[in-house]
C-alpha atoms as a PDB file:
ATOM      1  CA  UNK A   1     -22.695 -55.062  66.527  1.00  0.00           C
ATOM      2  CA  UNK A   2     -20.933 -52.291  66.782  1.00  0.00           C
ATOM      3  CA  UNK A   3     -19.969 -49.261  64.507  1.00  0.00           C
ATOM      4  CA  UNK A   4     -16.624 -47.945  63.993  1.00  0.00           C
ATOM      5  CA  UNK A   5     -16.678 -44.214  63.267  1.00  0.00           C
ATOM      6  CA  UNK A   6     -15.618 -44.564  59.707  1.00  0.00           C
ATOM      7  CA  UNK A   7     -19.256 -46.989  59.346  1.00  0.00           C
ATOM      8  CA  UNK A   8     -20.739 -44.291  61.917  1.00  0.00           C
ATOM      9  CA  UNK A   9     -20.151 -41.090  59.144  1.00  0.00           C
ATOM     10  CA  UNK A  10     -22.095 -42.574  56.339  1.00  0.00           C
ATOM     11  CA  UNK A  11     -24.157 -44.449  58.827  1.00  0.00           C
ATOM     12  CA  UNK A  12     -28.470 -43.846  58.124  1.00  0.00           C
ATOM     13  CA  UNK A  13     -30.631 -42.855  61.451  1.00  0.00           C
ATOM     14  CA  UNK A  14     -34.075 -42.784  61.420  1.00  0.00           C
ATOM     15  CA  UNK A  15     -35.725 -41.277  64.376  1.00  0.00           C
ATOM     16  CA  UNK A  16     -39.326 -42.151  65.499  1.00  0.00           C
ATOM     17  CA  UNK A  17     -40.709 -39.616  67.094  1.00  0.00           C
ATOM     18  CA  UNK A  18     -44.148 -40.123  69.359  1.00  0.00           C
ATOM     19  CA  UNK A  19     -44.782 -37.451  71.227  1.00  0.00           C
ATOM     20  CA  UNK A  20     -46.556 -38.998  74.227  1.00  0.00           C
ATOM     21  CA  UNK A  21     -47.956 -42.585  75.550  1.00  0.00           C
ATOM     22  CA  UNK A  22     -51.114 -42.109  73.288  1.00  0.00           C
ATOM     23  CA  UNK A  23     -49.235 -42.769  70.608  1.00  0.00           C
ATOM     24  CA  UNK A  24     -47.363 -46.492  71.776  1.00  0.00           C
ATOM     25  CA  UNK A  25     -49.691 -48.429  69.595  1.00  0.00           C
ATOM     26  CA  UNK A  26     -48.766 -46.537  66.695  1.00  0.00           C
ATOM     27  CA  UNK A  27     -45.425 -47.375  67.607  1.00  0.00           C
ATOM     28  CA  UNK A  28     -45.519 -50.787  68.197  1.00  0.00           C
ATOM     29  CA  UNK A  29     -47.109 -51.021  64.674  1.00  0.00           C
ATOM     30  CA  UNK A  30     -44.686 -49.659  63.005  1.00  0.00           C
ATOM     31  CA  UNK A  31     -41.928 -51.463  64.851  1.00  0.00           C
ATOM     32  CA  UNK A  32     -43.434 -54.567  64.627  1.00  0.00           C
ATOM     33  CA  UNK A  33     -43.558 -54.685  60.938  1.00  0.00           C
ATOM     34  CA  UNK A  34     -39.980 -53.462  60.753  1.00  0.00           C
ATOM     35  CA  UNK A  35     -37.349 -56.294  59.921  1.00  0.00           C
ATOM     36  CA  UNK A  36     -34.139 -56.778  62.687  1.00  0.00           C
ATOM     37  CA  UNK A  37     -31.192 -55.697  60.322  1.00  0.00           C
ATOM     38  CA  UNK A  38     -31.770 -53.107  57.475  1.00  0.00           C
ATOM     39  CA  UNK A  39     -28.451 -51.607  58.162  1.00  0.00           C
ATOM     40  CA  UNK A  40     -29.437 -48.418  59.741  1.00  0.00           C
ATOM     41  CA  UNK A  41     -29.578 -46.839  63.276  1.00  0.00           C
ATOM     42  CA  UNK A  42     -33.039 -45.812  65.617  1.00  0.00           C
ATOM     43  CA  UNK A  43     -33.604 -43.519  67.744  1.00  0.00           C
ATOM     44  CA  UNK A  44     -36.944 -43.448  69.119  1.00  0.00           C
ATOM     45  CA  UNK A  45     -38.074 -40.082  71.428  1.00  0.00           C
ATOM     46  CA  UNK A  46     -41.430 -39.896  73.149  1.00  0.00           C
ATOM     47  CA  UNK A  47     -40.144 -36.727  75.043  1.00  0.00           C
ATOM     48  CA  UNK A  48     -43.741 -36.450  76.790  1.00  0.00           C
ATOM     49  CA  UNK A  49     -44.089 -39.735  78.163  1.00  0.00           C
ATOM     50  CA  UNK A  50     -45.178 -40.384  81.778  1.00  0.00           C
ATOM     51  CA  UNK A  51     -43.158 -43.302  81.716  1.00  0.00           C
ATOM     52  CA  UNK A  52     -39.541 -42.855  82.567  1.00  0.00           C
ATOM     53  CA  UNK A  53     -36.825 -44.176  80.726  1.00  0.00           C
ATOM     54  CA  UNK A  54     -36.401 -47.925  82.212  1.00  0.00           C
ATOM     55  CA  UNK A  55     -40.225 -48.669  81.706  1.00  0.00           C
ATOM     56  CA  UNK A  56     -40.260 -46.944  77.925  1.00  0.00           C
ATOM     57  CA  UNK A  57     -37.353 -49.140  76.943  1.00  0.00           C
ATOM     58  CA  UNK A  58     -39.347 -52.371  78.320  1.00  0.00           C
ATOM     59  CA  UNK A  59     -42.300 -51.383  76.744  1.00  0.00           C
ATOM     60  CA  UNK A  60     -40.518 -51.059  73.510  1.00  0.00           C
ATOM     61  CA  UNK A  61     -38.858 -54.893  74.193  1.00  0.00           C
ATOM     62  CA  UNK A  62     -42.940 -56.240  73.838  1.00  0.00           C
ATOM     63  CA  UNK A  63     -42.394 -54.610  70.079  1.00  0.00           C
ATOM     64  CA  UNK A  64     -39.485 -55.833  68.207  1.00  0.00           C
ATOM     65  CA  UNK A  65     -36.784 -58.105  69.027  1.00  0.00           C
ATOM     66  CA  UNK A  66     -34.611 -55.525  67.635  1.00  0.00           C
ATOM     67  CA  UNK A  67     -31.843 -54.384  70.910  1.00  0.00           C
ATOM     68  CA  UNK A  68     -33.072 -51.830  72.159  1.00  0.00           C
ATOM     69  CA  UNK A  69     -30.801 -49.168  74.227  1.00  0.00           C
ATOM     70  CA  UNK A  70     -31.135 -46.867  76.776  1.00  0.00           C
ATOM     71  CA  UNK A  71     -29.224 -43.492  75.680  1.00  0.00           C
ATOM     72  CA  UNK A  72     -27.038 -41.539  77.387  1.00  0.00           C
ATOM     73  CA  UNK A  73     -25.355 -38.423  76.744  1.00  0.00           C
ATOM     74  CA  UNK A  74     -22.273 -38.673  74.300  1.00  0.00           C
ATOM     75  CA  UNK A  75     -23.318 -42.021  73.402  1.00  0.00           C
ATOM     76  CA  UNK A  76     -22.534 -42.745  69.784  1.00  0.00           C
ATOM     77  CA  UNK A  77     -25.754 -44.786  67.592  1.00  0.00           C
ATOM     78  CA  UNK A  78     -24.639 -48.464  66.085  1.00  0.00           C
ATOM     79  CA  UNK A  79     -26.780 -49.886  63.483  1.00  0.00           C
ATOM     80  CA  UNK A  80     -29.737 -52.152  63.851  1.00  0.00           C
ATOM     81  CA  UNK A  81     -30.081 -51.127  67.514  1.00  0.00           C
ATOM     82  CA  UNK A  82     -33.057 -49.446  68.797  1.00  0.00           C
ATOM     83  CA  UNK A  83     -31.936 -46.157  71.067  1.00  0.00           C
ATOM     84  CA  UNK A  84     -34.224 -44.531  73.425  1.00  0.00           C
ATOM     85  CA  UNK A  85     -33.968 -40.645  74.246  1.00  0.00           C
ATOM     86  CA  UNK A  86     -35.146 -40.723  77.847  1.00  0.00           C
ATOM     87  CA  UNK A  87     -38.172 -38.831  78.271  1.00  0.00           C
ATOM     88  CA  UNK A  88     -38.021 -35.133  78.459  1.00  0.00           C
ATOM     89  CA  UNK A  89     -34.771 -34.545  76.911  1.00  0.00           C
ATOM     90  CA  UNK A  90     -33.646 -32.547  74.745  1.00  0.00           C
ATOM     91  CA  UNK A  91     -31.491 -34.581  71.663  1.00  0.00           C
ATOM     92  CA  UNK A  92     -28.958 -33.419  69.101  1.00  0.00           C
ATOM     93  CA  UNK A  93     -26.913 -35.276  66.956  1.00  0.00           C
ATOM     94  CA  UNK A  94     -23.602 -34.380  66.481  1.00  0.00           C
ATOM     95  CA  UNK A  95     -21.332 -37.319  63.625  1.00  0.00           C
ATOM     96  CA  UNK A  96     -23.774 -39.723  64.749  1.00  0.00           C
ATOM     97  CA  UNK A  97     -23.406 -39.023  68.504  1.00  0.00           C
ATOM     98  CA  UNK A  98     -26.346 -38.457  70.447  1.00  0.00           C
ATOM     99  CA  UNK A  99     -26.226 -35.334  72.538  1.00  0.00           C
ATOM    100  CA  UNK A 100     -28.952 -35.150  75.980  1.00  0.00           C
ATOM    101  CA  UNK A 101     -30.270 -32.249  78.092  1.00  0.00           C
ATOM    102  CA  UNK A 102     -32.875 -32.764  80.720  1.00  0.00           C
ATOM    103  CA  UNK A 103     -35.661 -30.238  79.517  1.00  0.00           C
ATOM    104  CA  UNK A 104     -38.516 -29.909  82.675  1.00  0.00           C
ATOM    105  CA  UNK A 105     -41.963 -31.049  80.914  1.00  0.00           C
ATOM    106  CA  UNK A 106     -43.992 -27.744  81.501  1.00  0.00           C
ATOM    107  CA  UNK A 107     -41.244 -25.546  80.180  1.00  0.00           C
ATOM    108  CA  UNK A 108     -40.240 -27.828  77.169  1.00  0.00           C
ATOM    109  CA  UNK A 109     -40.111 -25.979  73.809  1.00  0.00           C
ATOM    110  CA  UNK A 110     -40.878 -28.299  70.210  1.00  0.00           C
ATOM    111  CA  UNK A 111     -38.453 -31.316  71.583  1.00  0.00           C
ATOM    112  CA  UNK A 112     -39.379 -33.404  68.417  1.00  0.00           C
ATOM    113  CA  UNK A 113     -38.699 -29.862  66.208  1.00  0.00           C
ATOM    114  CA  UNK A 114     -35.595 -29.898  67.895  1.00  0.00           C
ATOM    115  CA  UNK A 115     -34.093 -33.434  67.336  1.00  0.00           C
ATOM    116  CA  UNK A 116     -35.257 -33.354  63.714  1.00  0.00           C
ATOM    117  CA  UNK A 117     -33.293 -30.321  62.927  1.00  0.00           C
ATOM    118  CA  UNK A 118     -30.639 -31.554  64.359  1.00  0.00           C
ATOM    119  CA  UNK A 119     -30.902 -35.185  62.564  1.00  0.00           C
ATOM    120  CA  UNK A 120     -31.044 -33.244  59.310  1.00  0.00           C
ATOM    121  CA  UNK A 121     -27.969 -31.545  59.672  1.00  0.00           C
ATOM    122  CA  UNK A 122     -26.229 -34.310  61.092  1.00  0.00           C
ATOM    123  CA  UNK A 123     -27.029 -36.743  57.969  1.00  0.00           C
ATOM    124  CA  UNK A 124     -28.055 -34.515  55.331  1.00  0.00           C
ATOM    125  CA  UNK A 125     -29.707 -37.227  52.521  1.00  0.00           C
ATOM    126  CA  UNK A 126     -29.157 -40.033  54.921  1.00  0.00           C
ATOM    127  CA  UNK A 127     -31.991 -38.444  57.717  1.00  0.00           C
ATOM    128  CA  UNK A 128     -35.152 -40.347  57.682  1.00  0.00           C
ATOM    129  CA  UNK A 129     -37.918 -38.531  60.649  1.00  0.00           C
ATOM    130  CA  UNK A 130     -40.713 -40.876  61.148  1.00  0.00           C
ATOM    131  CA  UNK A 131     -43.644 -39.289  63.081  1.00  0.00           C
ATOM    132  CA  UNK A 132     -46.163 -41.400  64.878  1.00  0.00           C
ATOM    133  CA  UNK A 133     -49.580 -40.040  66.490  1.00  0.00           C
ATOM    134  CA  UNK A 134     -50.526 -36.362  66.514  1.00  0.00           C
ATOM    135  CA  UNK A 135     -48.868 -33.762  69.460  1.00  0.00           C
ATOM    136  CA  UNK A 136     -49.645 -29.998  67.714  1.00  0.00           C
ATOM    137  CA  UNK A 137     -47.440 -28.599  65.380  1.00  0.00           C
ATOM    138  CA  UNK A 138     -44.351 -30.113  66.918  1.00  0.00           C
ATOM    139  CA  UNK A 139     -42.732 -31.758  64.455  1.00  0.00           C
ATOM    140  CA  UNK A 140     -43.950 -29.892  61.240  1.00  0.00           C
ATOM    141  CA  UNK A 141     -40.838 -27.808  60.796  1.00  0.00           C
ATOM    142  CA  UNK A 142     -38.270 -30.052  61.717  1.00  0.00           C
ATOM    143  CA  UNK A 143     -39.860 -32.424  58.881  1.00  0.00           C
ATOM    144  CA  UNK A 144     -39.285 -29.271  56.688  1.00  0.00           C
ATOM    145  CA  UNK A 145     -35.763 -29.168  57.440  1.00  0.00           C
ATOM    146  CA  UNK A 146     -35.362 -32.971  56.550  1.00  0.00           C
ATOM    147  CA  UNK A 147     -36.606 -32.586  53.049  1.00  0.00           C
ATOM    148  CA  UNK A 148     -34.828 -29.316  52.557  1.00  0.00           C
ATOM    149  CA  UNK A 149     -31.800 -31.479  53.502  1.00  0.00           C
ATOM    150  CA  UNK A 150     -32.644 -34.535  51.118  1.00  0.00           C
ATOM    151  CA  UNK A 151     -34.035 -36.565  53.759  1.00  0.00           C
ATOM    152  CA  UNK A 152     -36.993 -38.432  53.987  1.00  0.00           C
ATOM    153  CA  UNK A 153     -39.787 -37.542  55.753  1.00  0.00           C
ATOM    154  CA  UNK A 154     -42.466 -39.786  56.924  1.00  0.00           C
ATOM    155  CA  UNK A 155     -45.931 -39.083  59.081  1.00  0.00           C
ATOM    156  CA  UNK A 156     -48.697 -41.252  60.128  1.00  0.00           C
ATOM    157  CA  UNK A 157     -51.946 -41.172  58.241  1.00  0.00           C
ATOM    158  CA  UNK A 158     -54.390 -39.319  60.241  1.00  0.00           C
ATOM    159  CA  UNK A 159     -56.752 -41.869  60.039  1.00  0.00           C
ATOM    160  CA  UNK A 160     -55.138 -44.529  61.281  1.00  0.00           C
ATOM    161  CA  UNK A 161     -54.318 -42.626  64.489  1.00  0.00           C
ATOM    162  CA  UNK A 162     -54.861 -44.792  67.692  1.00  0.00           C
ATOM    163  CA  UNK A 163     -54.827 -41.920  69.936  1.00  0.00           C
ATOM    164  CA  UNK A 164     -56.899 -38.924  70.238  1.00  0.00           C
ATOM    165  CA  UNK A 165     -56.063 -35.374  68.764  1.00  0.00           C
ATOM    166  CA  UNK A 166     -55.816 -35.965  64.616  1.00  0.00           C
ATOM    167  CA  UNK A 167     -55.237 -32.557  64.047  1.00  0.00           C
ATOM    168  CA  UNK A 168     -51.541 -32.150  64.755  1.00  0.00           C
ATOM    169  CA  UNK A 169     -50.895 -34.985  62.139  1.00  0.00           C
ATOM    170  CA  UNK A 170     -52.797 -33.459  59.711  1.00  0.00           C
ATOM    171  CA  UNK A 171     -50.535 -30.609  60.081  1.00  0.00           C
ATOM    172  CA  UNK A 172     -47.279 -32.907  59.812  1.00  0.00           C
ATOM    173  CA  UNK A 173     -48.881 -34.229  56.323  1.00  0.00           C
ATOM    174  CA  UNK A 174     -48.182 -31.186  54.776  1.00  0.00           C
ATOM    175  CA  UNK A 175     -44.432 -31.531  54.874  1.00  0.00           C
ATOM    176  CA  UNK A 176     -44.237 -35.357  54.776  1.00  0.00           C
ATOM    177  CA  UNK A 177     -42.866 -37.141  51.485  1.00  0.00           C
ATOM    178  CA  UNK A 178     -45.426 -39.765  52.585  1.00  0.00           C
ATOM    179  CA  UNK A 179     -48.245 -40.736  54.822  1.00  0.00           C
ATOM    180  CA  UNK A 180     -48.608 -44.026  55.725  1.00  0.00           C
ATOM    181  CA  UNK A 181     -49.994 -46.671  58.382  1.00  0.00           C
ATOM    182  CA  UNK A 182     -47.525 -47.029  60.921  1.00  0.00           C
ATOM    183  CA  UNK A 183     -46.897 -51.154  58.925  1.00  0.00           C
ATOM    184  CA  UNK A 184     -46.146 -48.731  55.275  1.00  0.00           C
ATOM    185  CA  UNK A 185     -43.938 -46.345  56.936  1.00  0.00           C
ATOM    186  CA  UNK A 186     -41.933 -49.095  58.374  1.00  0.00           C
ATOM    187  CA  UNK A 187     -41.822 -50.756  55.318  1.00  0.00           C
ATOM    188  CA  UNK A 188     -41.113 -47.192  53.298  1.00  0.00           C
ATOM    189  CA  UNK A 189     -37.834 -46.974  55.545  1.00  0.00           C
ATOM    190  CA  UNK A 190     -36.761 -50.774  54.971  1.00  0.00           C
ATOM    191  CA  UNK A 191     -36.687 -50.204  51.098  1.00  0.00           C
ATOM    192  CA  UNK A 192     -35.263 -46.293  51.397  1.00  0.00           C
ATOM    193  CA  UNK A 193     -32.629 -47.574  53.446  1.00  0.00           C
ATOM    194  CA  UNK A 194     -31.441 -50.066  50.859  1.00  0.00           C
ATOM    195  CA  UNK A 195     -31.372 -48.125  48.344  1.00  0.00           C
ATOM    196  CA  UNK A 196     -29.438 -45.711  50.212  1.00  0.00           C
ATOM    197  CA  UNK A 197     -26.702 -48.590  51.010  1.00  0.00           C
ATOM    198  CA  UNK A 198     -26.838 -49.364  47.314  1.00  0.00           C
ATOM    199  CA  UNK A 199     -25.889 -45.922  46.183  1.00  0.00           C
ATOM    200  CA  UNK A 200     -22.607 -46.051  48.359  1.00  0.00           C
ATOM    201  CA  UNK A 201     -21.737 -49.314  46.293  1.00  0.00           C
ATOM    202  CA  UNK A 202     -18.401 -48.393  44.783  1.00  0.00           C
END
């Protein structure tokens, strides 16, 4: 399907943010339980993964039948299609166009900080950040920047974590509307993106 830019303005994005491979199970959980068409756009970044792009996006393909897309820069996000920031990018959003640059891994600075910010600016009440595993503080002050914005702003229980390293979740809890197993968040989304699309209802 895809989105004209008049659907594309008013258009919900959730991005999924895992921060590395540790935290794929997480995100197949959450995927998993979410349903095909809600009506909204993904973008999923795992800026740290030691997979590159092609074997992310078939991972992701075992998860959900959902389609899932490879991004590229100045590529704009259609609804109910899964979009995957390449690994170690940089990603903006810019009237629900998604903006790349190539970041090398041992310089990058808060990538998941950085596409959260930019998500909350872009869509204002109509951001949702989920954020899977645990990866430092990364994270926490984009999540900030959601609710200041209206958003929603998700983050994995702690203790359902499949990967190591807890305490960087913990620290994402404390600027998360809610905290969830990966299964709630996705189903958190599913009924804040409805009532999002009822709200436009003329």
């Amino acid at each position: 399907m895809v989105t004209s830019e008049s659907q594309r303005r008013g258009l919900p994005i959730a991005t999924i943010a895992a921060h590395d491979d540790d935290a794929l199970d997480d995100l197949r959980g959450f995927l998993s339980a979410l349903p095909l068409e809600t009506g909204a756009a993904y973008a999923v970044v795992v800026p740290r993964s030691r997979l590159d792009a092609n074997e992310l996006a078939h991972a992701l393909r075992t998860m959900t039948t959902m389609p899932v897309m490879v991004l590229s820069d100045r590529h704009p996000l259609e609804a109910d299609v899964l979009h995957l920031a390449p690994p170690h990018s940089y990603v903006s959003l810019r009237d629900g166009v998604a903006l790349l640059t190539p970041f090398e891994a041992e310089r990058a600075h808060a990538p998941v900080d950085w596409v959260l910010r930019s998500l909350a600016e872009d869509r204002g009440a109509s951001s949702i950040a989920v954020v899977l595993g645990a990866g430092g503080v990364d994270g926490s002050a984009g999540l900030l920047e959601i609710k200041l914005q209206g958003g929603l702003a998700l983050v994995q229980d702690p203790v359902t974590i499949a990967g190591p390293a807890q305490q960087g979740a913990v620290a994402h809890a404390r600027n998360a509307d809610f905290v969830q197993s990966p299964a709630e968040l996705a189903a958190t989304v599913t009924g804040h993106v409805r009532c999002l699309h009822v709200r436009r209802q003329p």
